[in-house]
N, C-alpha and C. Protein backbone atom coordinates (compact mmCIF):
# COMPACT_ATOMS: atom_id res chain seq x y z
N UNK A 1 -9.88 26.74 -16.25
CA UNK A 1 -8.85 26.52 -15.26
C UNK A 1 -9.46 26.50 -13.88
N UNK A 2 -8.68 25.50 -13.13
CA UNK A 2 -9.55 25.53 -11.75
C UNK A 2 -7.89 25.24 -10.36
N UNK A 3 -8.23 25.91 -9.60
CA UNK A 3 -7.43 26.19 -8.22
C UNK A 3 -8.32 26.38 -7.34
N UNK A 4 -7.17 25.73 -5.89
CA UNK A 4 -8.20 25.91 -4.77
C UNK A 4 -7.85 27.53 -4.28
N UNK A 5 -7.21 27.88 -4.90
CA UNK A 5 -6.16 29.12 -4.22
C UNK A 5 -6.53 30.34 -4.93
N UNK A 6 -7.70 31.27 -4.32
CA UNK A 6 -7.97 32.26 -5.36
C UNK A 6 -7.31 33.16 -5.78
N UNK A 7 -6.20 33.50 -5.32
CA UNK A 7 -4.92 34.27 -5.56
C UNK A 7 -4.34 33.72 -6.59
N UNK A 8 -4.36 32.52 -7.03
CA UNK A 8 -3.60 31.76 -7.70
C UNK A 8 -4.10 31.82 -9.26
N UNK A 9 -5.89 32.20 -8.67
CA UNK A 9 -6.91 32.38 -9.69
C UNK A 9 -6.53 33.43 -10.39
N UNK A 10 -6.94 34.76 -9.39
CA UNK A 10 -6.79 36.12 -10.17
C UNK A 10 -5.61 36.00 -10.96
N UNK A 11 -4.76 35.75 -10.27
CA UNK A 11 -3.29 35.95 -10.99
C UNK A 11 -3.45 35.73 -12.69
N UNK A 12 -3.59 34.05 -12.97
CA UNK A 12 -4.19 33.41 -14.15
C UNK A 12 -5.48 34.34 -14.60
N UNK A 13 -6.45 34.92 -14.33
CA UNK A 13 -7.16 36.09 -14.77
C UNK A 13 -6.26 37.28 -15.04
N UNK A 14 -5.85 37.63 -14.55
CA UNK A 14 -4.79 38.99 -14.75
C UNK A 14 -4.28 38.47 -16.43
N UNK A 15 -3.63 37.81 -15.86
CA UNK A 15 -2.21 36.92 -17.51
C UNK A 15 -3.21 36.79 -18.23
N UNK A 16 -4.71 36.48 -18.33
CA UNK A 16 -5.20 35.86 -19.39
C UNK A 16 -6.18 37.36 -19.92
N UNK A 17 -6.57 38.28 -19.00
CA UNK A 17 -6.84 39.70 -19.87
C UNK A 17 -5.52 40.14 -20.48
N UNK A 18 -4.17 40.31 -20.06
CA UNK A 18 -3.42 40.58 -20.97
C UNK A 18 -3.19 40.33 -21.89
N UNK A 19 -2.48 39.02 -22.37
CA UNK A 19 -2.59 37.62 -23.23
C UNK A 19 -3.89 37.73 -24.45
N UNK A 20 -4.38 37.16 -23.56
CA UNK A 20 -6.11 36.56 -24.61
C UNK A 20 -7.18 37.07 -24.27
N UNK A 21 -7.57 38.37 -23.94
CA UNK A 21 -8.10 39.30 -23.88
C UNK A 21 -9.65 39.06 -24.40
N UNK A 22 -9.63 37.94 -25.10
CA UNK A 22 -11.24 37.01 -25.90
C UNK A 22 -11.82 35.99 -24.59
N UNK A 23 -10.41 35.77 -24.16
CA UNK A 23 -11.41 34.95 -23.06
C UNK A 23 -12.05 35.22 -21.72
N UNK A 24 -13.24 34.60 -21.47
CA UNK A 24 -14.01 34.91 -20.53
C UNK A 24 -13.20 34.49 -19.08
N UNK A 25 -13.58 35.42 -18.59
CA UNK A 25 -12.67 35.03 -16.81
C UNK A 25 -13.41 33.82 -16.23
N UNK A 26 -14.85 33.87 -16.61
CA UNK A 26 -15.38 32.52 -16.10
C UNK A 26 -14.77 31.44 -15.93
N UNK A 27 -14.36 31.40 -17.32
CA UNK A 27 -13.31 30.18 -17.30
C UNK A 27 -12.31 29.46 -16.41
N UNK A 28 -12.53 30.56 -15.64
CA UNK A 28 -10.92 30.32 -14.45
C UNK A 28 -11.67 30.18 -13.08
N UNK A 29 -12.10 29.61 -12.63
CA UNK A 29 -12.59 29.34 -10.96
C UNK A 29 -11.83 28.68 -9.57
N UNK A 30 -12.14 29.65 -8.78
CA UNK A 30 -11.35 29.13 -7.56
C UNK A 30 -12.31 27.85 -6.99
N UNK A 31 -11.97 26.55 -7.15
CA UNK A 31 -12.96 25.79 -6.58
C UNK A 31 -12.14 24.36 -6.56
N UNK A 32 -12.30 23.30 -5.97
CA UNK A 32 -11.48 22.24 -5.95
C UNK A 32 -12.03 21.07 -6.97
N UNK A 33 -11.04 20.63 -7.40
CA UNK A 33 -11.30 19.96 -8.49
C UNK A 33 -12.31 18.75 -8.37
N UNK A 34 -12.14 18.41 -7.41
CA UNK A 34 -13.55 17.18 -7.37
C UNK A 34 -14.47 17.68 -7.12
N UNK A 35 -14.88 19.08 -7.10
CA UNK A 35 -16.24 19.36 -6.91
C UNK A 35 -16.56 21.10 -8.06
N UNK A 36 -15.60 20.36 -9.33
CA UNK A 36 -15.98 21.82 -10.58
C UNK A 36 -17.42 21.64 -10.92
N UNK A 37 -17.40 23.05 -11.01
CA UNK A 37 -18.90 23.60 -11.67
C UNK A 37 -19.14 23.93 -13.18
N UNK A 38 -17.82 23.44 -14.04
CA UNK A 38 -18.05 23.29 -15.40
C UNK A 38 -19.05 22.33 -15.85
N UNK A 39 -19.61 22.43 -17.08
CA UNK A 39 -20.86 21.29 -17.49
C UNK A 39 -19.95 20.04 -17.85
N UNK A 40 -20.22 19.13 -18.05
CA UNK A 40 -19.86 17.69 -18.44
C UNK A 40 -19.46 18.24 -19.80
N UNK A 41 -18.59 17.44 -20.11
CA UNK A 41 -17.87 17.16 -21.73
C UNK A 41 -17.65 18.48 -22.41
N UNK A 42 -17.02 19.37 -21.71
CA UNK A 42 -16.82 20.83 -22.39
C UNK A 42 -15.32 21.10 -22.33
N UNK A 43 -14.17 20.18 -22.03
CA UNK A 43 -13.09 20.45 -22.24
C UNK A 43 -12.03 19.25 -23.28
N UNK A 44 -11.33 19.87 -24.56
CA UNK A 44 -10.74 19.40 -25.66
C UNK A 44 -9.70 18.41 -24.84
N UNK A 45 -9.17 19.49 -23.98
CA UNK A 45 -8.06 18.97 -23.41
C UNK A 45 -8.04 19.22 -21.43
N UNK A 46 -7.79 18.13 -20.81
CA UNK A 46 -7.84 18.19 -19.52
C UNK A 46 -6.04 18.10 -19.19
N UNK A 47 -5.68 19.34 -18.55
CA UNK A 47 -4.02 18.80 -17.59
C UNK A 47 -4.25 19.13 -16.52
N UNK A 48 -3.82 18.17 -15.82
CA UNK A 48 -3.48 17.86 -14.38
C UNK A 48 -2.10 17.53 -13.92
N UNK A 49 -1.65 18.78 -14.33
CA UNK A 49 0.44 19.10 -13.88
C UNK A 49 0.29 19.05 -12.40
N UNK A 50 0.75 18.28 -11.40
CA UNK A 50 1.89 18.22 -10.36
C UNK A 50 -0.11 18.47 -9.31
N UNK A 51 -1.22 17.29 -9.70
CA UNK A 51 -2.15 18.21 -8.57
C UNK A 51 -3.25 16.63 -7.64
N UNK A 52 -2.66 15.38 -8.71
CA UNK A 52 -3.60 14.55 -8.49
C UNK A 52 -3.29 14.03 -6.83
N UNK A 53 -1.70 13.98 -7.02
CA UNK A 53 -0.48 13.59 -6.04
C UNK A 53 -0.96 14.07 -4.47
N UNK A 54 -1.81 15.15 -4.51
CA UNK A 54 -2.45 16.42 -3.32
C UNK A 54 -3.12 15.37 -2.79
N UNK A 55 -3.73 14.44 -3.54
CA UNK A 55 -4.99 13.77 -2.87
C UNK A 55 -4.94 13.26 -1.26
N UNK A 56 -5.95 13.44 -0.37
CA UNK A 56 -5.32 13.11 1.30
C UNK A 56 -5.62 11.20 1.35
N UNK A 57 -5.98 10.65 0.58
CA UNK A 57 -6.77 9.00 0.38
C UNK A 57 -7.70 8.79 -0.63
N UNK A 58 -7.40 7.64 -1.08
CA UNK A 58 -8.26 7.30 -1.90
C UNK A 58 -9.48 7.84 -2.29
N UNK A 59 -10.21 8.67 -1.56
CA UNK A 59 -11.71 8.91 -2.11
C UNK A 59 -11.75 10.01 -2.57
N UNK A 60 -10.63 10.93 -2.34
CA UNK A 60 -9.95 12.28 -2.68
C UNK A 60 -9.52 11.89 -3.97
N UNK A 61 -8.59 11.11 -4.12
CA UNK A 61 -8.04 11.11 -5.54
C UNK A 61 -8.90 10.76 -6.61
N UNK A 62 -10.07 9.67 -6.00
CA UNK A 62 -10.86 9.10 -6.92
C UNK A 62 -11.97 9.96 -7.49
N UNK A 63 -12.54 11.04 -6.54
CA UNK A 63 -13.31 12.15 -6.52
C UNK A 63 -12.39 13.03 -7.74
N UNK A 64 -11.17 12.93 -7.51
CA UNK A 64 -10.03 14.53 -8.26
C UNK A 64 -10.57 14.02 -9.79
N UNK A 65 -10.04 12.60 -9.72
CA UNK A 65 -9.52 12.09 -10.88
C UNK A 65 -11.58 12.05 -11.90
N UNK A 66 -12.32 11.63 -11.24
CA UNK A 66 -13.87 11.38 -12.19
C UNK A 66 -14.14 12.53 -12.19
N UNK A 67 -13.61 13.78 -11.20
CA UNK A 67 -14.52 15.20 -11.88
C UNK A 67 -13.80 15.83 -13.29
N UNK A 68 -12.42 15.56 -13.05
CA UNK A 68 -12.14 16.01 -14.26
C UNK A 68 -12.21 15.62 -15.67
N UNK A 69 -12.02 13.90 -15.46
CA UNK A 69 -12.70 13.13 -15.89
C UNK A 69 -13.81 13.45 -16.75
N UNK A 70 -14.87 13.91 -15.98
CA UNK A 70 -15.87 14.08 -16.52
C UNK A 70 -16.28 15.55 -17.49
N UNK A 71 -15.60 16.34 -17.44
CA UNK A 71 -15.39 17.50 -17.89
C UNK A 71 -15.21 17.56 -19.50
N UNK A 72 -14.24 15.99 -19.73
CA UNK A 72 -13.53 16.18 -20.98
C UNK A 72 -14.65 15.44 -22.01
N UNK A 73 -14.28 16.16 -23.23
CA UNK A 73 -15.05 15.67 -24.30
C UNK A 73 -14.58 14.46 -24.58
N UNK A 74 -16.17 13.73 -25.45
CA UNK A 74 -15.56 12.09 -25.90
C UNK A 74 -14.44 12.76 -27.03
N UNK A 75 -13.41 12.15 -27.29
CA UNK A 75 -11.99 11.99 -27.54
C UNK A 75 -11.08 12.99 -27.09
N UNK A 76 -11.58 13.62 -26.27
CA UNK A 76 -10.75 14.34 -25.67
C UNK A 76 -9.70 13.92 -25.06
N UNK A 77 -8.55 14.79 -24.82
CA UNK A 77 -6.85 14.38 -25.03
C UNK A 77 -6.89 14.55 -22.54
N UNK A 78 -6.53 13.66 -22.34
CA UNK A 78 -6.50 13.73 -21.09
C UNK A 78 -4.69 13.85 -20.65
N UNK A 79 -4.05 14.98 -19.81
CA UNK A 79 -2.66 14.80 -19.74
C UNK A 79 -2.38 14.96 -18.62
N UNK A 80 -1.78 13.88 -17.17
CA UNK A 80 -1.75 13.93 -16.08
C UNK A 80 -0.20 14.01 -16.01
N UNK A 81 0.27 14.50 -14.39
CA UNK A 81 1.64 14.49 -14.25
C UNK A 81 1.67 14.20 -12.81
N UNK A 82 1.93 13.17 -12.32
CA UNK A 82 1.65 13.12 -10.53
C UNK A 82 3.01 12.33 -10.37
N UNK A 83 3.44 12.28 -8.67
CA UNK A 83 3.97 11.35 -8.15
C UNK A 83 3.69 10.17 -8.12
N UNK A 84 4.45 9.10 -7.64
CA UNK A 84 4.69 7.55 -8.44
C UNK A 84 5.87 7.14 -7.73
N UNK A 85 5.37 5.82 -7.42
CA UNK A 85 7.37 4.60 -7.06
C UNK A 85 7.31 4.42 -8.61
N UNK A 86 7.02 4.44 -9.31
CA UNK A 86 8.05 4.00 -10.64
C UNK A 86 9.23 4.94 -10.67
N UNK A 87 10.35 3.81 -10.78
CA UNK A 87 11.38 4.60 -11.01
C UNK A 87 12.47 4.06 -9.88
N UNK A 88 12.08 3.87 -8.83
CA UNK A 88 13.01 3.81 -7.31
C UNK A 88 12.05 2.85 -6.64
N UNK A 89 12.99 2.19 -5.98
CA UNK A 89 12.47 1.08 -5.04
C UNK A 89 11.10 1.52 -3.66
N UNK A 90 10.58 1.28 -4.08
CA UNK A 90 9.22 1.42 -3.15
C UNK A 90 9.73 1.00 -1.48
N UNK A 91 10.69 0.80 -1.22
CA UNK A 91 11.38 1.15 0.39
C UNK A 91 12.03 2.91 0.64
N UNK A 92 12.37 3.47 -0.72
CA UNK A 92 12.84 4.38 -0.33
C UNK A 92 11.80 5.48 0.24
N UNK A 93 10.47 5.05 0.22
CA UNK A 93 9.17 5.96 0.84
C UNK A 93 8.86 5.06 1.81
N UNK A 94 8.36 5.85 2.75
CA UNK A 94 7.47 5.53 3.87
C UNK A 94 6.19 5.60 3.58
N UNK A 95 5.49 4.75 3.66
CA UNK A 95 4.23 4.68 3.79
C UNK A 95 3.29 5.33 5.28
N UNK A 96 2.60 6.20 4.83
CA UNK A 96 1.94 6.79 5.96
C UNK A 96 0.69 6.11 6.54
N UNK A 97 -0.08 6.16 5.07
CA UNK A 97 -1.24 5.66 5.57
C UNK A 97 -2.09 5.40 3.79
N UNK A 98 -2.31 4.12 3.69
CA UNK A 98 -3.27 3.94 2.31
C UNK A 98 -2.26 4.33 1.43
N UNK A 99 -2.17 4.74 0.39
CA UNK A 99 -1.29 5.56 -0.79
C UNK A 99 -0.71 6.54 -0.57
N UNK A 100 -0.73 7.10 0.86
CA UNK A 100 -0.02 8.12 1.10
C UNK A 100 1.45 7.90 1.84
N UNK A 101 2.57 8.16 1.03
CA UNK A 101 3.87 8.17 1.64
C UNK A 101 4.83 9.42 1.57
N UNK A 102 5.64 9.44 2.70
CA UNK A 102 6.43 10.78 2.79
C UNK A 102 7.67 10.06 2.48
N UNK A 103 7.98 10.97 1.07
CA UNK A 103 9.20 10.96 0.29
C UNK A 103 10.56 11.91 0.53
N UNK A 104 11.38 10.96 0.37
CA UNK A 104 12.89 11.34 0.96
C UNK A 104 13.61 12.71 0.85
N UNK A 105 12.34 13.49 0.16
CA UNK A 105 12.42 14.84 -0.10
C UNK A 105 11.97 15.79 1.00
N UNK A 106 11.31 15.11 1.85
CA UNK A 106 10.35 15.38 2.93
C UNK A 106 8.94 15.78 2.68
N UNK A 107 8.45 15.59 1.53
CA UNK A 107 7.08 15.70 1.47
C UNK A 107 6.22 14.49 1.80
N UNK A 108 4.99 14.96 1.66
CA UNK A 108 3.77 13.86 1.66
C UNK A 108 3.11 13.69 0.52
N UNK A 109 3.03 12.51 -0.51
CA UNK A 109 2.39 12.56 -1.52
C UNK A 109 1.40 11.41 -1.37
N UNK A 110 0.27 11.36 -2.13
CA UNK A 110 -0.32 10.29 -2.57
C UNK A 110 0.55 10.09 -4.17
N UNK A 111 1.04 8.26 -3.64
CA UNK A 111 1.86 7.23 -4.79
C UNK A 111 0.92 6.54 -5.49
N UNK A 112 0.60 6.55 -6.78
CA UNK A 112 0.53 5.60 -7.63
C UNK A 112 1.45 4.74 -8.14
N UNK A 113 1.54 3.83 -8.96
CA UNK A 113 2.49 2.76 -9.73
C UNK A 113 1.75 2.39 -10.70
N UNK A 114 2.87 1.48 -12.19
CA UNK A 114 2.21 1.57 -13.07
C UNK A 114 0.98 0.68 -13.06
N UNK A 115 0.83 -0.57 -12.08
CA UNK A 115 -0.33 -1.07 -12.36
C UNK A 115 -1.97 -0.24 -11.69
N UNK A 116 -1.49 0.52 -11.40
CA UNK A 116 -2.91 1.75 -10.12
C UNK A 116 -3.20 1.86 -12.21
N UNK A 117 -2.01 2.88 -12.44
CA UNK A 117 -2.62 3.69 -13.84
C UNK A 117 -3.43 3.07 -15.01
N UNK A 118 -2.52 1.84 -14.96
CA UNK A 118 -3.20 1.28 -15.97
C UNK A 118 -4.28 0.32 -15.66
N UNK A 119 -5.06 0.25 -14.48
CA UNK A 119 -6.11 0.13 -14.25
C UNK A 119 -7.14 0.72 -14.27
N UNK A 120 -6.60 1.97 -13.72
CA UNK A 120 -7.37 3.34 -14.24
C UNK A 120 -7.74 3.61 -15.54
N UNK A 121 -6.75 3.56 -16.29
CA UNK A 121 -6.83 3.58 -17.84
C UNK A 121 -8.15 2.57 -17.84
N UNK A 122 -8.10 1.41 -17.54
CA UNK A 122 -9.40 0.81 -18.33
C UNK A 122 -10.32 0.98 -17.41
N UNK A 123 -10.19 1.20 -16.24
CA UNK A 123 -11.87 1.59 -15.51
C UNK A 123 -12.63 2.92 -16.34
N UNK A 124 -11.40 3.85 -16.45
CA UNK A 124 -12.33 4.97 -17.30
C UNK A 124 -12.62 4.48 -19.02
N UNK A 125 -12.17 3.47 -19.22
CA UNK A 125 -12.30 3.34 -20.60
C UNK A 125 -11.88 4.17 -21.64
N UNK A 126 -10.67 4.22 -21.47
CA UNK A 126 -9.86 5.34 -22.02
C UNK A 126 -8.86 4.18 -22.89
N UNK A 127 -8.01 5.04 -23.67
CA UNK A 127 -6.67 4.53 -24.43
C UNK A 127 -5.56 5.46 -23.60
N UNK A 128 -4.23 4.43 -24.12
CA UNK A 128 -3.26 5.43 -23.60
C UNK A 128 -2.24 5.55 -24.88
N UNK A 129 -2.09 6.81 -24.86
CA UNK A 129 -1.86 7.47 -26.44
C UNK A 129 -0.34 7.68 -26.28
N UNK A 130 0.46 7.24 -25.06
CA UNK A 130 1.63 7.24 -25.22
C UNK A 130 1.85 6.89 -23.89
N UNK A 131 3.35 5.39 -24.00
CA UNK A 131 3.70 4.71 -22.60
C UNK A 131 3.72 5.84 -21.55
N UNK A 132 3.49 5.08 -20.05
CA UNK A 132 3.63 6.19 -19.00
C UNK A 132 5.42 6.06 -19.04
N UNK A 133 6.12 7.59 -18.81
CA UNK A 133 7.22 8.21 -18.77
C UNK A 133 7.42 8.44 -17.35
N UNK A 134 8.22 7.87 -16.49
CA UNK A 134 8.54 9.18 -15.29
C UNK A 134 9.97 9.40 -14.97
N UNK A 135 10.10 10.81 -14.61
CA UNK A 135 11.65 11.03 -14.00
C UNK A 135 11.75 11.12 -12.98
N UNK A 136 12.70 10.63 -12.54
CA UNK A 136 13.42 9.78 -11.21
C UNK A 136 14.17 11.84 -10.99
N UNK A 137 14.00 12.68 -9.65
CA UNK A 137 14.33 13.72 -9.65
C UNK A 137 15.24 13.61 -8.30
N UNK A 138 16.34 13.36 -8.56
CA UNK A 138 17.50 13.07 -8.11
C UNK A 138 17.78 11.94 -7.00
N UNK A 139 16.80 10.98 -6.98
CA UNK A 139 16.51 10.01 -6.14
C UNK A 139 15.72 10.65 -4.52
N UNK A 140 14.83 11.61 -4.96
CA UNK A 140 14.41 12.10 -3.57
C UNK A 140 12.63 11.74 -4.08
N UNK A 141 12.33 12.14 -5.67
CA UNK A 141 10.88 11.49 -5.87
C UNK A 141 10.48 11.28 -7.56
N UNK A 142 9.81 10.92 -7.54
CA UNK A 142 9.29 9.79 -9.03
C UNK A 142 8.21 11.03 -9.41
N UNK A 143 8.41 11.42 -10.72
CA UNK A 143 7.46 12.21 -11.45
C UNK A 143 6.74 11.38 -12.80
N UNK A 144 5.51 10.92 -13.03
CA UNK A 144 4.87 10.34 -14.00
C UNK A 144 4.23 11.18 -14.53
N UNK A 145 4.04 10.61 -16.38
CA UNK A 145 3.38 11.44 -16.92
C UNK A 145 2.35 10.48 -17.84
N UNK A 146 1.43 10.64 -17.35
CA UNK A 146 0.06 9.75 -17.95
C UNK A 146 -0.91 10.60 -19.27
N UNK A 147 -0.59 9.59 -19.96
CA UNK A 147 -1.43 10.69 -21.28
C UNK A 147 -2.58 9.64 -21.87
N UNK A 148 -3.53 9.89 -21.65
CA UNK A 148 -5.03 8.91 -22.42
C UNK A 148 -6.19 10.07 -23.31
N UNK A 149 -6.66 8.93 -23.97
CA UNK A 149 -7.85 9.32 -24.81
C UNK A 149 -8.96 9.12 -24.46
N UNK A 150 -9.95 9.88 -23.87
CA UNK A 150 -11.82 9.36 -23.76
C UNK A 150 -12.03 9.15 -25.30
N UNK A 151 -12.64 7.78 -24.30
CA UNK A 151 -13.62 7.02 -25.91
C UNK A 151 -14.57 7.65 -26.45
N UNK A 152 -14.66 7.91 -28.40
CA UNK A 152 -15.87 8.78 -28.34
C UNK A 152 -17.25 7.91 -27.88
């Protein structure tokens, strides 16, 4: 597990000596995701719930997205969940700057759409093991859920 927020860390250390008491705290590092200190191809399964979306521009997201990327084993199960215009008309965001737009919720996200993903999908050379899904969360922002396979 990785956070930029070491509070956020311990916490997830705390729950996981209670819990699973086998696993090593190592496991859990405060460090930002485009720059983990795990070895290459040592994770079954990679999720990235509600974190790609953080990105400040393109070289951020692209950095988020190849470190973790790189982490996962060949066939390993990859499961993303970010913001997205799929779903609602791409006027109802403002565009700030590059992929970054502030949504009617008042946040700032970096937007993908389905053709960003499924480009992605084949730049990493991945499969996608089930259509992208997103929910529309009360017309204020677009939640996607991207699920692929690394090739062995």
């Amino acid at each position: 597990g990785v956070d930029r927020d070491p509070p956020a860390v311990a916490a997830t250390r705390a729950m996981v000596r209670e819990l699973a008491p086998g696993i090593p705290e190592s496991n859990f590092r405060a460090e930002p995701i485009e720059a983990m200190t795990f070895d290459d191809s040592t994770a079954d399964v990679v999720i990235l719930n509600a974190v790609l979306h953080f990105a400040l521009n393109d070289d951020q997201f692209d950095a988020m997205l190849r470190d973790a990327w790189r982490v996962l084993k060949p066939s390993g199960l990859f499961f993303c969940r970010l913001a997205s215009t799929i779903g609602m008309p791409e006027e109802r965001f403002k565009r700030l700057e590059g992929r970054r737009f502030l949504l009617p919720d008042g946040s700032e996200r970096y937007l993908v759409d389905e053709t960003f993903l499924m480009r992605a999908t084949e730049t990493l050379g991945a499969t996608l093991v089930d259509p992208l899904k997103t929910t529309v969360v009360q017309n204020q922002r677009c939640m996607t859920t991207w699920v692929v396979r690394k090739s062995t």
